[in-house]
C-alpha atoms as a PDB file:
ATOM      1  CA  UNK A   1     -11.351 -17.423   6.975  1.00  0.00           C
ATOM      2  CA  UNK A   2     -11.169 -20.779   7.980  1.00  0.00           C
ATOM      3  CA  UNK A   3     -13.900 -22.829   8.849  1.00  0.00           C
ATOM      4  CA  UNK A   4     -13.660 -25.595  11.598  1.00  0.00           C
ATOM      5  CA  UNK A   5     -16.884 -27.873  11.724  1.00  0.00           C
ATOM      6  CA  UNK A   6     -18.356 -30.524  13.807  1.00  0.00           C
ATOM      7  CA  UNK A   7     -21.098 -32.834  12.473  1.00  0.00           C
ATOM      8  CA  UNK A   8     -23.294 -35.472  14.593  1.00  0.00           C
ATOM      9  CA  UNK A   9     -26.134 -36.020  12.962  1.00  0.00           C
ATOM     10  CA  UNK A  10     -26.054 -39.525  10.560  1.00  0.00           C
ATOM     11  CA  UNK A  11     -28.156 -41.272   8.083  1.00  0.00           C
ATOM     12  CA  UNK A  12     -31.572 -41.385  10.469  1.00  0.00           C
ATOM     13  CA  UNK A  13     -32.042 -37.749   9.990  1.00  0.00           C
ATOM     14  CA  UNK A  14     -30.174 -36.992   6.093  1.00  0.00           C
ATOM     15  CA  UNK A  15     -31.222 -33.095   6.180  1.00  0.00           C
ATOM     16  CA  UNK A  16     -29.556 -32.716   9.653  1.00  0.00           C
ATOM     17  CA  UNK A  17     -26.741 -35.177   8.383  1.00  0.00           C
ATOM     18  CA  UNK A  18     -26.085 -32.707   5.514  1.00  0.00           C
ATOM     19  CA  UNK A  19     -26.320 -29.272   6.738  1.00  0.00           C
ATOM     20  CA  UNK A  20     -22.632 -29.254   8.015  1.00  0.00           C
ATOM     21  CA  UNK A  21     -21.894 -30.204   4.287  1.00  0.00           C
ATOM     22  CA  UNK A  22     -23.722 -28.072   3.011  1.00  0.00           C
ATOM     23  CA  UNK A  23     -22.004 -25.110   5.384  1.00  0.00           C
ATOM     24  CA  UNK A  24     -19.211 -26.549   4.343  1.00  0.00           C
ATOM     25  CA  UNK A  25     -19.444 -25.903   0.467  1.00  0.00           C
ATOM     26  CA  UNK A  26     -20.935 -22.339   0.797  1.00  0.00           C
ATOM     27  CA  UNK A  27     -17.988 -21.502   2.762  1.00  0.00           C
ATOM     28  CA  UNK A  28     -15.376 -23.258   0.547  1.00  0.00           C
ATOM     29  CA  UNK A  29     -17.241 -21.821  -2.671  1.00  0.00           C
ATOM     30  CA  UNK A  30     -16.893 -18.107  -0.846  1.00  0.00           C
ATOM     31  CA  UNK A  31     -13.098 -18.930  -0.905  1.00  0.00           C
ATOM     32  CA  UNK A  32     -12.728 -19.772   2.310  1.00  0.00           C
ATOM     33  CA  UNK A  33     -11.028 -23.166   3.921  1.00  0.00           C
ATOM     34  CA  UNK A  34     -12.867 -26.148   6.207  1.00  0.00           C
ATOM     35  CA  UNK A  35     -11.675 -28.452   8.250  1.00  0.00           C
ATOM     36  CA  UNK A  36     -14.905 -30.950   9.500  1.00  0.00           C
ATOM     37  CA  UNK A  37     -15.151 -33.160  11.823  1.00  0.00           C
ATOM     38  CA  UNK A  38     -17.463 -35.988  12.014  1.00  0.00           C
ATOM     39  CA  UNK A  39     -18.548 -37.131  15.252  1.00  0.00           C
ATOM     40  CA  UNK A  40     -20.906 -39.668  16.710  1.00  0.00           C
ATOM     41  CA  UNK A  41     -23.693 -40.746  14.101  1.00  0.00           C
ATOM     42  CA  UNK A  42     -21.648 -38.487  11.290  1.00  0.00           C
ATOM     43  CA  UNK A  43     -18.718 -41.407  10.876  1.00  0.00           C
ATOM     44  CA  UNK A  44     -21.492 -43.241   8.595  1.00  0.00           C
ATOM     45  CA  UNK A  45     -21.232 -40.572   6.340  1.00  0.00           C
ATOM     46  CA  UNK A  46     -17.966 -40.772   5.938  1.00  0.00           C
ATOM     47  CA  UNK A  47     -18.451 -44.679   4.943  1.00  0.00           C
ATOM     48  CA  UNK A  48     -17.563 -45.312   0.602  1.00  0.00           C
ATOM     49  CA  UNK A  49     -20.598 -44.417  -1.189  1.00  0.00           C
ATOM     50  CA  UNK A  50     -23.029 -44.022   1.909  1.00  0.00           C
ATOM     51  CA  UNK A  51     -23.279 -39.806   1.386  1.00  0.00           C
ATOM     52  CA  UNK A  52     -24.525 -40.274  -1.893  1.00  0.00           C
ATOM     53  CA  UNK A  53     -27.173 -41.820  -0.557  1.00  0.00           C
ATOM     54  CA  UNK A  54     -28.196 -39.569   2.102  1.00  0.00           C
ATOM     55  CA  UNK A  55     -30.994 -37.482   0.642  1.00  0.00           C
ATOM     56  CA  UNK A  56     -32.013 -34.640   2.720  1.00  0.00           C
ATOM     57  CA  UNK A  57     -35.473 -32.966   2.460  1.00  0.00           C
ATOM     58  CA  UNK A  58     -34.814 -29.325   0.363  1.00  0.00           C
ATOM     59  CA  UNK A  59     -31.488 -28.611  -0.100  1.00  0.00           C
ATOM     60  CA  UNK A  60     -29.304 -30.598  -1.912  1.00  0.00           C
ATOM     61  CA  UNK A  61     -26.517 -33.224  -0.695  1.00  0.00           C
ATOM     62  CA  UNK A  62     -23.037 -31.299  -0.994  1.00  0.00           C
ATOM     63  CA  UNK A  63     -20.809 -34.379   0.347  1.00  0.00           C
ATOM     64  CA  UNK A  64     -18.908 -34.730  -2.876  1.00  0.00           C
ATOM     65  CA  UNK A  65     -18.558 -30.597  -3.069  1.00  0.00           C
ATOM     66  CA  UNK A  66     -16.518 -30.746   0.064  1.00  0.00           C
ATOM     67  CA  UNK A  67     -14.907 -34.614  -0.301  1.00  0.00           C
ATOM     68  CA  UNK A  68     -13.069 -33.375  -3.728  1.00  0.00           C
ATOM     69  CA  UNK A  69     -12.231 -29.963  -2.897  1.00  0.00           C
ATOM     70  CA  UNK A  70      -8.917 -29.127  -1.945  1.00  0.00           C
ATOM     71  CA  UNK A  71      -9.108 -26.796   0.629  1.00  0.00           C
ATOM     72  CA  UNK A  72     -11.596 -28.956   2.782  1.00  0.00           C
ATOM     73  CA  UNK A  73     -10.373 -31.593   5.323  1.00  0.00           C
ATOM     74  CA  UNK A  74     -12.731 -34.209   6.520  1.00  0.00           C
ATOM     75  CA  UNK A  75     -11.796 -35.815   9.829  1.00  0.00           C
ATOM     76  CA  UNK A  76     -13.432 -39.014  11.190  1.00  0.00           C
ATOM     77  CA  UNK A  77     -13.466 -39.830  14.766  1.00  0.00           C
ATOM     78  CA  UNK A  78     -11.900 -42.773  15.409  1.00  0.00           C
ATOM     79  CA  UNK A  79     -13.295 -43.768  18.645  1.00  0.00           C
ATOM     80  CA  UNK A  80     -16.594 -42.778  17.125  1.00  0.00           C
ATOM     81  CA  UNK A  81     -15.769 -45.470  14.209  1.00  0.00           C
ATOM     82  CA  UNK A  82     -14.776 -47.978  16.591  1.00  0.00           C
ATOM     83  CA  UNK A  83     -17.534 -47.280  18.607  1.00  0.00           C
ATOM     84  CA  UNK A  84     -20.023 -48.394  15.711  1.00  0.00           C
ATOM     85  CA  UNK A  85     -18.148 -51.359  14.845  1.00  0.00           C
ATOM     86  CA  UNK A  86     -17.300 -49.710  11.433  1.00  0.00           C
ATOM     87  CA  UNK A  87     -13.824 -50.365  10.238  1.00  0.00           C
ATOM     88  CA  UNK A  88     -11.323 -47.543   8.780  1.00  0.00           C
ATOM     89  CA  UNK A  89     -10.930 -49.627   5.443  1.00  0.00           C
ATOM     90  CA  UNK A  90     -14.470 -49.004   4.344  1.00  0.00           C
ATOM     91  CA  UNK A  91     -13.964 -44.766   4.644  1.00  0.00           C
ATOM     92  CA  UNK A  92     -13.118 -42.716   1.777  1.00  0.00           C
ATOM     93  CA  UNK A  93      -9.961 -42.404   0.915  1.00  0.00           C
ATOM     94  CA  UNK A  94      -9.734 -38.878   0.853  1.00  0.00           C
ATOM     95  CA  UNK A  95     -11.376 -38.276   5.081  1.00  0.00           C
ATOM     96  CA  UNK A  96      -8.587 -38.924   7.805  1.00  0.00           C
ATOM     97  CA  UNK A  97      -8.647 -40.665  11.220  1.00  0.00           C
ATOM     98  CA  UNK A  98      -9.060 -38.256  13.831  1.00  0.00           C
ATOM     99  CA  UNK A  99     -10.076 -37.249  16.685  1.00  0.00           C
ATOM    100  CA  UNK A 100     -10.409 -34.675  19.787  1.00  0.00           C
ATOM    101  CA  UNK A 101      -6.896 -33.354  19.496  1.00  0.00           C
ATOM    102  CA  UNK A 102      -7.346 -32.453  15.458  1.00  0.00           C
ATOM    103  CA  UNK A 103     -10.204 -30.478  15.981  1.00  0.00           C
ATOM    104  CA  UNK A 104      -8.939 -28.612  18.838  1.00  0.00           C
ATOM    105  CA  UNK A 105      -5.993 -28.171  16.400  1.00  0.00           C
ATOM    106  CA  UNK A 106      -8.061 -26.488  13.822  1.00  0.00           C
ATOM    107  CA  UNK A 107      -9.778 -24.561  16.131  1.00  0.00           C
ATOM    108  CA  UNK A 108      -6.952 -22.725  17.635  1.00  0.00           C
ATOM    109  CA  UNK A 109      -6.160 -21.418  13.992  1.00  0.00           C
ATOM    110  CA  UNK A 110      -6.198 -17.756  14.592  1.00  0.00           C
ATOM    111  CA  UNK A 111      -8.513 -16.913  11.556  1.00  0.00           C
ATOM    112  CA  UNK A 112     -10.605 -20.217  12.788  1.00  0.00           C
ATOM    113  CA  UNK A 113     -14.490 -20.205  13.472  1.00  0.00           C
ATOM    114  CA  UNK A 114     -16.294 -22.645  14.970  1.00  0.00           C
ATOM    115  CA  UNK A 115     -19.338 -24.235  13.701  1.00  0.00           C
ATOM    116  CA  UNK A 116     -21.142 -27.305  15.410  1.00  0.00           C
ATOM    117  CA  UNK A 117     -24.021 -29.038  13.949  1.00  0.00           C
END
């Protein structure tokens, strides 16, 4: 199955922030595939180093789980980025510049759910 995930929530709420993560790396450790999209707030996840220190309350912060695995996609909305002032040189290198059209993309995957946090 393949996963297709939106996240909003950023670093003002971390649990919220990393429950599409941690979706994300139960479903890829089940042998499944994830594309995720980071919307609004998400993008400053996305940021080097900044998900490592997002701590949420209880479960555990799964950013590098899904950043390093190859069956996982992480999308960052550009006009979200732009939106924040944040500049696409200070991502990590292994998310992509998205947007509307690559999640709609992934969504119309035949064997595609769609998760929204």
């Amino acid at each position: 199955m393949h996963f297709v995930i939106s996240a909003t929530y950023g670093p003002t709420d971390p649990t919220r922030a990393m429950l599409p993560f941690i979706f994300a790396a139960t479903a890829l450790q089940d042998g499944d595939s994830v594309t995720l999209m980071l919307f609004a707030d998400s993008v400053f996840a996305a940021v080097e180093g900044a998900a490592a220190r997002l701590v949420p309350v209880g479960p555990p912060n799964k950013y590098e789980d899904v950043a390093a695995h190859p069956n996982a996609t992480i999308f960052v909305c550009k006009p979200c980025l732009e939106a924040r002032g944040l500049d696409a040189a200070a991502l990590d290198k292994r998310t992509k510049l998205g947007g509307m059209g690559d999640f709609v993309g992934a969504a119309r995957r035949p064997e595609s759910k769609i998760v929204n946090f």
